[in-house]
Protein backbone atom coordinates (compact mmCIF):
# COMPACT_ATOMS: atom_id res chain seq x y z
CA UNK A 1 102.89 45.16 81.73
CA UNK A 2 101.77 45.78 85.40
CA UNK A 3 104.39 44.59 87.79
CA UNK A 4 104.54 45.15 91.74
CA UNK A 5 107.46 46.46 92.95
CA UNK A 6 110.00 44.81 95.49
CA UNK A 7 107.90 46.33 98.64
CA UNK A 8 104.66 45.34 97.37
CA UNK A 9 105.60 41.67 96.97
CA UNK A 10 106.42 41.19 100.40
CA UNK A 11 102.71 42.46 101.21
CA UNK A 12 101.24 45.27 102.82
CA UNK A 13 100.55 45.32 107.32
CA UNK A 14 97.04 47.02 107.82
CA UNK A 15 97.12 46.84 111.35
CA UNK A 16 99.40 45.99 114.41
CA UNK A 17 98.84 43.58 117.38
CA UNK A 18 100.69 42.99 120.26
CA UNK A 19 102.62 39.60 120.01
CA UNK A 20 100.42 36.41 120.51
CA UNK A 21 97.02 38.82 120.20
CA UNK A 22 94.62 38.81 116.99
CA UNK A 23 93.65 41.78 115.21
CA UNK A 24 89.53 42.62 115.56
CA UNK A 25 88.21 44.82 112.93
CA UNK A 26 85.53 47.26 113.86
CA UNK A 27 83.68 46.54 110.71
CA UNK A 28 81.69 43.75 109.66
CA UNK A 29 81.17 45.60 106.23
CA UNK A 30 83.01 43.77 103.45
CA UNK A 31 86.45 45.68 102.61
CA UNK A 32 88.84 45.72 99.54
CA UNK A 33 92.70 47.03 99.05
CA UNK A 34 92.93 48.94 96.43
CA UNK A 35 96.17 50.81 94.73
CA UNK A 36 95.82 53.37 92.08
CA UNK A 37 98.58 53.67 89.37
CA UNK A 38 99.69 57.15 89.61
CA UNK A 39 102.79 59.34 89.62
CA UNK A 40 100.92 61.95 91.29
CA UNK A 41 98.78 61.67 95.02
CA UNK A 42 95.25 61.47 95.61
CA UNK A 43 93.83 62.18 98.92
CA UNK A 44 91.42 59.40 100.10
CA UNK A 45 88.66 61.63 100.54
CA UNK A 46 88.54 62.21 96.76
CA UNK A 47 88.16 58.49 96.23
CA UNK A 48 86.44 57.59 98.60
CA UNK A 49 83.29 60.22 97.50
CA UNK A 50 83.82 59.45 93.88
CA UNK A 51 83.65 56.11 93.69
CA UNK A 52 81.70 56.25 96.62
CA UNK A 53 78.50 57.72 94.25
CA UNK A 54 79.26 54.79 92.10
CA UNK A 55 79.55 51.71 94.32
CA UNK A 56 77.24 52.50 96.61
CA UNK A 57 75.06 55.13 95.93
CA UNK A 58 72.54 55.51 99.05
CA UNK A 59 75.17 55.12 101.95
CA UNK A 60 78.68 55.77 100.69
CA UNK A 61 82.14 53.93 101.01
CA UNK A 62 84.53 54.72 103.60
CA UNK A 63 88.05 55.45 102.39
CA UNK A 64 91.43 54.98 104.32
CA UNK A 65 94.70 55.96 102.95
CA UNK A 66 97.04 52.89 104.13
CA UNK A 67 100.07 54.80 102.24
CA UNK A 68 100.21 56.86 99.17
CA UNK A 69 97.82 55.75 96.43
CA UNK A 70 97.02 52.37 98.49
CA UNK A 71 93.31 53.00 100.23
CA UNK A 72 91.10 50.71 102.33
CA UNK A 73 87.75 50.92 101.07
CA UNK A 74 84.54 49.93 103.67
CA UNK A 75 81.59 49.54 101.89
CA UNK A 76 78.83 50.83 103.54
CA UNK A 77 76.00 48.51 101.41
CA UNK A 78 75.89 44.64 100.71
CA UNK A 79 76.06 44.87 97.36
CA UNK A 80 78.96 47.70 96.97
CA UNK A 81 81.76 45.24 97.09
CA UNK A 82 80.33 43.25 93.97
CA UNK A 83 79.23 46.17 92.07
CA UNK A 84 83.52 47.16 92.64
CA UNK A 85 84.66 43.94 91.24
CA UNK A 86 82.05 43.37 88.50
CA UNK A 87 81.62 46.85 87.15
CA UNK A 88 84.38 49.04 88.21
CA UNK A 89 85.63 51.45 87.10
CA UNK A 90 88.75 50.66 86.86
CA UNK A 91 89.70 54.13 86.08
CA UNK A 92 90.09 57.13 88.40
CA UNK A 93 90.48 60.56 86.82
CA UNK A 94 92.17 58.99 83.71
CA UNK A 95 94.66 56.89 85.80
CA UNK A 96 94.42 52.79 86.27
């Protein structure tokens, strides 16, 4: 029963360029969108150090807050980005 709302659908601008330039990224580390279902906000600090421990344990995953509940994550080891998709969790302090 998930549904995106109108402003979702039309997609989500991470970053800006001037007309006719590309956007670089700083990062060659792999990177995910993720949006967490709550009515209340979570700073991206908190999520990025808890799932952080979880995804990748010996250097950490950066966390940006794009806008509230929506977060960047960087991860800071090869296999972090796999270990998000294929194990999860998919659950952050009792909220999808």
């Amino acid at each position: 029963g998930l549904k995106l709302s109108a402003a979702e659908r039309k997609g989500l601008k991470i970053g800006e360029a001037e007309k006719g330039q590309a956007i670089e990224w700083s990062s060659h580390e792999p990177q995910a969108v993720g949006k967490l279902f709550s009515e209340k906000p979570v700073r991206a600090g908190v999520v990025g150090q808890t799932l952080g421990r979880i995804w990748c344990p010996i250097k950490g995953v950066g966390c940006k807050e794009l806008r509230t509940n929506v977060f960047l994550f960087t991860f800071r080891q090869a296999s972090g980005g796999r270990r998000a998709l294929e194990e999860g969790p998919w659950w952050f302090d009792k909220e999808l």
